[in-house]
C-alpha atoms as a PDB file:
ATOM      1  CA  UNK A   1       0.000   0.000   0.000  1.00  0.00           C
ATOM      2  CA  UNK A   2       1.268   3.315  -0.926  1.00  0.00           C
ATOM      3  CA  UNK A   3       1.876   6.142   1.517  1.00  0.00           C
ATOM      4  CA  UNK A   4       0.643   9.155   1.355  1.00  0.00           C
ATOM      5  CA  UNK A   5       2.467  12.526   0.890  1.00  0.00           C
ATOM      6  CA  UNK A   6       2.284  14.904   2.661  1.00  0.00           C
ATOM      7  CA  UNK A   7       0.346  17.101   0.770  1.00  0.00           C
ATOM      8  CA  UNK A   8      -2.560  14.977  -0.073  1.00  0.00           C
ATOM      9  CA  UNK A   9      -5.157  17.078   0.625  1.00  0.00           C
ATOM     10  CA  UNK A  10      -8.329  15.696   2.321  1.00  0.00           C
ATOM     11  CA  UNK A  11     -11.643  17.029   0.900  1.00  0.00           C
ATOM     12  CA  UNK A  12     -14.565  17.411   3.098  1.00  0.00           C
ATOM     13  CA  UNK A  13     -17.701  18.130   1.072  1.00  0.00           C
ATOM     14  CA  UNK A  14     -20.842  19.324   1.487  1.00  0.00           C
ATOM     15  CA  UNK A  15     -21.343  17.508   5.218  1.00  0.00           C
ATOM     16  CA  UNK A  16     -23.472  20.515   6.336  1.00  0.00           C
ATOM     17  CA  UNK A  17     -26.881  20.125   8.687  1.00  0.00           C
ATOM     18  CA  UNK A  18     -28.983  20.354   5.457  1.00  0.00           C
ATOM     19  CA  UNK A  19     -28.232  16.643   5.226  1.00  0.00           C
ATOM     20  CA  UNK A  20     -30.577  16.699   8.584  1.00  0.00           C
ATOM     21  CA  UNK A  21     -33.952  17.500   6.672  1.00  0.00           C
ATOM     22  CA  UNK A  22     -36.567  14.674   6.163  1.00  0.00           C
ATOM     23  CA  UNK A  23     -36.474  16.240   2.221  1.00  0.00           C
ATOM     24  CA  UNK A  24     -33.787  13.980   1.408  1.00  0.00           C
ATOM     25  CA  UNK A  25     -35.662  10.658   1.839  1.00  0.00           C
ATOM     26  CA  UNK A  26     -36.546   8.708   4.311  1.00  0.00           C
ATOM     27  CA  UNK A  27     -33.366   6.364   4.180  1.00  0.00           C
ATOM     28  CA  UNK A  28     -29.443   7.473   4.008  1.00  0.00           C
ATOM     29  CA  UNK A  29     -27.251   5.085   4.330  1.00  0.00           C
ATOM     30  CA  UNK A  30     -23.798   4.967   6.108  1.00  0.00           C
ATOM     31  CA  UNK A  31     -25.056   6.651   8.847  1.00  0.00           C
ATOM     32  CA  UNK A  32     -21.559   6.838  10.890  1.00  0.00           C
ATOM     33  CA  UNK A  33     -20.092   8.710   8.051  1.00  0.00           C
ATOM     34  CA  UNK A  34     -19.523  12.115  10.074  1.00  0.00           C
ATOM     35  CA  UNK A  35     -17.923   9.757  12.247  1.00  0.00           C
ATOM     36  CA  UNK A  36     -15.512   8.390   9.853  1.00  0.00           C
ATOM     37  CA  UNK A  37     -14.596  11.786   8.640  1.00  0.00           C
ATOM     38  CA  UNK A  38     -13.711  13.349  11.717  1.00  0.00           C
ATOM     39  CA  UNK A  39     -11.376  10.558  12.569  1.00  0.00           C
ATOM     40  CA  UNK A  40     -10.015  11.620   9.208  1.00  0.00           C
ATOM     41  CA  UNK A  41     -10.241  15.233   9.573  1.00  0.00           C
ATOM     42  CA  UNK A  42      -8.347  14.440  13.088  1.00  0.00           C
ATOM     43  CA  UNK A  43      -5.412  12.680  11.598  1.00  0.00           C
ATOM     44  CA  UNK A  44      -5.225  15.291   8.806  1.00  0.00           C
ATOM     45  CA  UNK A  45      -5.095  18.209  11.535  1.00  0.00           C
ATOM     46  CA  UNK A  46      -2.438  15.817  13.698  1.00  0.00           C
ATOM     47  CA  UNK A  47      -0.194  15.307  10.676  1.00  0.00           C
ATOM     48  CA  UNK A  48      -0.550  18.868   9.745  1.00  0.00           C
ATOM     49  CA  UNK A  49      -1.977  17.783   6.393  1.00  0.00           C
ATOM     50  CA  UNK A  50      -4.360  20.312   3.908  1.00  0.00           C
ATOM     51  CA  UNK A  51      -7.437  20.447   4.774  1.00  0.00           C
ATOM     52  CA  UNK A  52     -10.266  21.840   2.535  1.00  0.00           C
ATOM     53  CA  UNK A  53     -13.921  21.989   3.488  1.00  0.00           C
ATOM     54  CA  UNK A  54     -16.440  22.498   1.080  1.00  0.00           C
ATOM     55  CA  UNK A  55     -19.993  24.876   1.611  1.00  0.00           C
ATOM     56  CA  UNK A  56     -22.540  24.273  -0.815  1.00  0.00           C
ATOM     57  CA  UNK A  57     -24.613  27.490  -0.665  1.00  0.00           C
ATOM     58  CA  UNK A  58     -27.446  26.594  -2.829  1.00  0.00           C
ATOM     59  CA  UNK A  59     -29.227  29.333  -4.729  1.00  0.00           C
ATOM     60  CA  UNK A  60     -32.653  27.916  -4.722  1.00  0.00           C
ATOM     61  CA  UNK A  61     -34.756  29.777  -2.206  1.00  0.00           C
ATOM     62  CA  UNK A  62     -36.184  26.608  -1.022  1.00  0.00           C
ATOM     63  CA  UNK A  63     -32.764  24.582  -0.506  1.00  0.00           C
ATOM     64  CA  UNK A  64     -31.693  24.158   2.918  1.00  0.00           C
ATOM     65  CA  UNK A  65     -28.562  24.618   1.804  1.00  0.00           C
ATOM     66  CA  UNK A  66     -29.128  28.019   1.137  1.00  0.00           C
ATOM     67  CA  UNK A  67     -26.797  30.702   3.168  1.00  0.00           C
ATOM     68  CA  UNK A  68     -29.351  31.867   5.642  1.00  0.00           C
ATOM     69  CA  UNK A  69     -30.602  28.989   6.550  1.00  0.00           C
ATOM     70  CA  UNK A  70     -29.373  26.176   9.568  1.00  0.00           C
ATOM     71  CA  UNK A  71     -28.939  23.574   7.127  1.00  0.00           C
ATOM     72  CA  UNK A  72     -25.714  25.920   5.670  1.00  0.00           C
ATOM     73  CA  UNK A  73     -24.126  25.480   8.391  1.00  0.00           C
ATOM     74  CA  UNK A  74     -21.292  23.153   8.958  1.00  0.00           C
ATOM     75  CA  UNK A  75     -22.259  19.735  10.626  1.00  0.00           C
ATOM     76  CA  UNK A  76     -20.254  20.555  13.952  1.00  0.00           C
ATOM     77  CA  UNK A  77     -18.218  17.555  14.390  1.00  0.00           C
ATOM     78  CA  UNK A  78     -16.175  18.156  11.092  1.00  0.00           C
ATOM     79  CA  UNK A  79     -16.794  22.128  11.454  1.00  0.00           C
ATOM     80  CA  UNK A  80     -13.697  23.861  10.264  1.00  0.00           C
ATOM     81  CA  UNK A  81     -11.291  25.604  12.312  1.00  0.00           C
ATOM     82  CA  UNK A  82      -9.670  28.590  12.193  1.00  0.00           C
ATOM     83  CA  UNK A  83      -6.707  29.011   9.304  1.00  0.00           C
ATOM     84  CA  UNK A  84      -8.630  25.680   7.574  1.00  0.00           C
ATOM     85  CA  UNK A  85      -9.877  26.871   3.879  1.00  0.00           C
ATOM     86  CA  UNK A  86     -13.482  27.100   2.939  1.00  0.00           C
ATOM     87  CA  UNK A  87     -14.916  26.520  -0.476  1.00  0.00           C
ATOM     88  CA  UNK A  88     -18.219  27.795  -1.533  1.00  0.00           C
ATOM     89  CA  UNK A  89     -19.328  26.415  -4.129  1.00  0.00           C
ATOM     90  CA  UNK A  90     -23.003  26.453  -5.890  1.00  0.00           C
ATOM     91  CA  UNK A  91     -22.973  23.706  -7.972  1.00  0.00           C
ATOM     92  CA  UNK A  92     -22.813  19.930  -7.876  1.00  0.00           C
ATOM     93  CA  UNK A  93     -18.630  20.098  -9.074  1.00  0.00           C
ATOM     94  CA  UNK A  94     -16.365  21.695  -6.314  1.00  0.00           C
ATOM     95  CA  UNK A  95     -14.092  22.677  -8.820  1.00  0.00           C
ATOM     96  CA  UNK A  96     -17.159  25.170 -10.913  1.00  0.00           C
ATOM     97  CA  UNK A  97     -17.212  28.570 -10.407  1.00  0.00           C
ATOM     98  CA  UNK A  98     -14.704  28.540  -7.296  1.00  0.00           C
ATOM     99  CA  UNK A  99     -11.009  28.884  -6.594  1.00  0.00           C
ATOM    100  CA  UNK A 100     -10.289  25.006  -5.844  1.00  0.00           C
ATOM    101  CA  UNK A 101      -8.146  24.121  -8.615  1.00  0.00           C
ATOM    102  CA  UNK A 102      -6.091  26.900  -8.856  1.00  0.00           C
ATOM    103  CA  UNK A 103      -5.873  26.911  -4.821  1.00  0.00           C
ATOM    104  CA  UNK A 104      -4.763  23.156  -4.938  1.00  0.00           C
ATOM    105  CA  UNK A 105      -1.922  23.226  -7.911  1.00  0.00           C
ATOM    106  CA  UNK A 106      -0.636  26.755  -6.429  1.00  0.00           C
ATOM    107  CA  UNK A 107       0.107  24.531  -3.259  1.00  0.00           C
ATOM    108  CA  UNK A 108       1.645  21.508  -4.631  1.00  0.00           C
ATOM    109  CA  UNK A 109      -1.290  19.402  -3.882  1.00  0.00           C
ATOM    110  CA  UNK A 110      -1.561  16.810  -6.775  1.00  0.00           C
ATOM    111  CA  UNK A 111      -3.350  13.690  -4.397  1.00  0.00           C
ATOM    112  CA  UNK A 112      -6.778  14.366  -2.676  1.00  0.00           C
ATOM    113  CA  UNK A 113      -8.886  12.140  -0.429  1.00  0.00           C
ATOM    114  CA  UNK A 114     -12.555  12.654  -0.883  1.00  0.00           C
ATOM    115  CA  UNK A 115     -15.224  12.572   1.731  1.00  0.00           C
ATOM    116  CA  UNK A 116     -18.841  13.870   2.416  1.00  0.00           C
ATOM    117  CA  UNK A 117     -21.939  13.949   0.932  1.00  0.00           C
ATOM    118  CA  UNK A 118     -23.997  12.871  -1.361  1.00  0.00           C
ATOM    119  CA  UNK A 119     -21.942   9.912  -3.066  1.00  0.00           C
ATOM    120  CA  UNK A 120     -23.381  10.045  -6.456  1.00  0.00           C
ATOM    121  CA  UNK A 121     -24.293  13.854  -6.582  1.00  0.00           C
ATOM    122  CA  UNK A 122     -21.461  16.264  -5.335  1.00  0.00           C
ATOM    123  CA  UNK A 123     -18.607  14.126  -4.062  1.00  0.00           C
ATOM    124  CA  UNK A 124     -19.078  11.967  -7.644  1.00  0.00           C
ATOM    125  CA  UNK A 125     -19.441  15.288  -9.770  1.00  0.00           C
ATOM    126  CA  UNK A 126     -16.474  16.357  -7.695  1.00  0.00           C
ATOM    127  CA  UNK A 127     -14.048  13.272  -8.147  1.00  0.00           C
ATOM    128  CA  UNK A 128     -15.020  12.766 -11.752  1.00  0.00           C
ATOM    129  CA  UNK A 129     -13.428  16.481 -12.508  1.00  0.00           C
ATOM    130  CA  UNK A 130     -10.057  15.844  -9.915  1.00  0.00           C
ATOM    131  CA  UNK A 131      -9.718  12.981 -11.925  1.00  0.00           C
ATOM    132  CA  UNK A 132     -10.051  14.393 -15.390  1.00  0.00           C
ATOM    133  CA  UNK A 133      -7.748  17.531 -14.180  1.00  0.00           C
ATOM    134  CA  UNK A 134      -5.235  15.109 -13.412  1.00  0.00           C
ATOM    135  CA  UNK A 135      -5.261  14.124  -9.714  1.00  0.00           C
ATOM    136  CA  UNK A 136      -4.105  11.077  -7.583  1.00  0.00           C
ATOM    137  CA  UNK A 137      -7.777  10.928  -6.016  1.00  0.00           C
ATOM    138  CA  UNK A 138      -9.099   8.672  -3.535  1.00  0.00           C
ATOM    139  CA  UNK A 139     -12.807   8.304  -2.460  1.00  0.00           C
ATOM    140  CA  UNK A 140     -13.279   6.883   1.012  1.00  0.00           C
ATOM    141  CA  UNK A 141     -16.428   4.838   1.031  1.00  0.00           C
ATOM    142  CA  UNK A 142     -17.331   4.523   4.230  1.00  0.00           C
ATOM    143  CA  UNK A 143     -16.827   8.456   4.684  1.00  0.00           C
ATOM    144  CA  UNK A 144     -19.228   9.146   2.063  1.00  0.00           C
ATOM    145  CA  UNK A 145     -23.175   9.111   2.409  1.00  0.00           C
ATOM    146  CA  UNK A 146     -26.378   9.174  -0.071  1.00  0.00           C
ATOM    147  CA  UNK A 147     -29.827   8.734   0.375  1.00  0.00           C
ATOM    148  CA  UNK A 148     -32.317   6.713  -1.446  1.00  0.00           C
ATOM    149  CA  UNK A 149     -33.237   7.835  -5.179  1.00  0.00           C
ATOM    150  CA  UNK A 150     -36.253   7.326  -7.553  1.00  0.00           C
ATOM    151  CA  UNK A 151     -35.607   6.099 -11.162  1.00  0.00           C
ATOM    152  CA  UNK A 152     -37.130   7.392 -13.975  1.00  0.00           C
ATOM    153  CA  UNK A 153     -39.249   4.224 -14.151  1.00  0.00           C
ATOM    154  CA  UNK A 154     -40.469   5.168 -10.794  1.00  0.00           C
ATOM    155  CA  UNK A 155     -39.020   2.548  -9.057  1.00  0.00           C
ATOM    156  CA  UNK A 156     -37.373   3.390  -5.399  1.00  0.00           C
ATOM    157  CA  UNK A 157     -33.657   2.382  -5.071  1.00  0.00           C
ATOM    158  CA  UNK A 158     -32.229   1.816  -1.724  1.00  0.00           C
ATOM    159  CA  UNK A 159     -29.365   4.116  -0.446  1.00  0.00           C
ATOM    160  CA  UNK A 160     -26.734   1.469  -0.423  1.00  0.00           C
ATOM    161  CA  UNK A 161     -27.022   0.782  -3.879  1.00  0.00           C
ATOM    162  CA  UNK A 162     -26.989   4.071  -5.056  1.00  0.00           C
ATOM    163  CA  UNK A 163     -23.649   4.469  -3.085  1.00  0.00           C
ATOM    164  CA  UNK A 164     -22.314   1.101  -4.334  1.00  0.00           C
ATOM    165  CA  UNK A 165     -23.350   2.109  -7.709  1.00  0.00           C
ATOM    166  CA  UNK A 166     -22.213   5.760  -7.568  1.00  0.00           C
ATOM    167  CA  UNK A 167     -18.761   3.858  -6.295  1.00  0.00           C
ATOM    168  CA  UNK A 168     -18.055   1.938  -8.550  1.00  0.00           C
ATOM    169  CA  UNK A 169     -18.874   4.818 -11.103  1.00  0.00           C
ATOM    170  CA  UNK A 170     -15.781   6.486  -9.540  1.00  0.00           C
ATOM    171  CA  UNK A 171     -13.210   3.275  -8.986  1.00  0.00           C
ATOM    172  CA  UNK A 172     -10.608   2.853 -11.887  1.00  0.00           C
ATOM    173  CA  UNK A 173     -11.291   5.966 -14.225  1.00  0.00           C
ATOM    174  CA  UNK A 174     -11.393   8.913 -11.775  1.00  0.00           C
ATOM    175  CA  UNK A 175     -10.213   7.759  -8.844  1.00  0.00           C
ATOM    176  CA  UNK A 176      -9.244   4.527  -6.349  1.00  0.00           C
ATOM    177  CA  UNK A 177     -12.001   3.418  -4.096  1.00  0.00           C
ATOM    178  CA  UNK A 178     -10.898   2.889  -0.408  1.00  0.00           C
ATOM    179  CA  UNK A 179     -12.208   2.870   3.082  1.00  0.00           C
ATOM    180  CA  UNK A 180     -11.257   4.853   6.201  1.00  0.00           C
ATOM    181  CA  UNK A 181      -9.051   1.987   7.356  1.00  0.00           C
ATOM    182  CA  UNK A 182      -6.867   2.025   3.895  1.00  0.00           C
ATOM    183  CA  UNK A 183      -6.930   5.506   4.694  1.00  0.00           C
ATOM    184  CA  UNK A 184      -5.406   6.098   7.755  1.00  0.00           C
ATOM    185  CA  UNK A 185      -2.788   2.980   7.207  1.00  0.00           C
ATOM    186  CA  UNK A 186      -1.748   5.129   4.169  1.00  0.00           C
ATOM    187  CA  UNK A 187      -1.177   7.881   6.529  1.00  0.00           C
ATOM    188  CA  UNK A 188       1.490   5.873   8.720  1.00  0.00           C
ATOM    189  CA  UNK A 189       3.483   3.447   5.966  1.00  0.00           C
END
């Protein structure tokens, strides 16, 4: 297993209270996600890795991610601290309309671990573009959550296959699949 250097950035996305609201479906799966993150977001901050949290600040005026409301607000147990960069975004992509990419190569950061929310809608929109733009990414499973989604045909698919399917979407192309574990190991090899 590789190690990681030290300026693999970890990106937090989107893992704001919003993800709190009954609007997203009745099931989510990986429900110890925040957990997972802020065991990564603590060995980031104890190796004195980059860290880079990103705000989705939606501009539909019924969102609850819109600024304004609670559900902007940063789930508290991976809140940023102070010195620890914020990117707003308003799209599904981290790297549309914002500074992220230039930010990232302007700091020598060319390997990024991916966590947050929602697996196949802004941290898969996300990794898809790191990949394209060229970066060593990583997608921590077990750090990432979704929630249930309706198909076309109107049938109702369970979170966990949405993740597994929005996973595997990611794996090989645009970045490796790995879990928290894999993670952390990476950290100390």
């Amino acid at each position: 297993m590789a190690r990681l250097p030290e300026t693999a950035a970890l990106l937090i996305i989107d893992v704001q209270r919003a993800m709190e609201q009954p609007s997203w479906g009745r099931h989510r799966n990986n429900l110890d996600a925040e957990a997972k993150i802020a065991r990564l977001l603590q060995a980031w901050r104890e190796t004195r890795r980059p860290v880079y949290h990103v705000r989705h600040d939606s501009t539909f005026p019924d969102s609850p991610y819109r600024p304004g409301q609670a559900g902007n607000d940063f789930k508290p147990e991976v809140a940023p601290r102070s010195g620890e960069t914020v990117i707003a975004k308003r799209t599904n992509s981290a790297f549309i309309g914002t500074d992220l990419e230039a930010r990232l190569r302007g700091a020598g950061h060319t390997t990024l671990v991916v966590a947050g929310v929602i697996t196949n809608n802004s941290v898969e929109a996300t990794v898809r573009m790191a990949g394209n733009l060229g970066f060593a990414t990583y997608v921590v499973s077990d750090a990432a959550a979704t929630v249930e989604k309706r198909g076309l045909d109107g049938r109702l698919w369970p979170a966990d296959d949405v993740h597994a399917l929005a996973l595997a979407n990611m794996d090989g192309e645009y970045a490796s699949v790995v879990d928290t574990a894999a993670v952390l190991a990476m950290l100390k090899t």
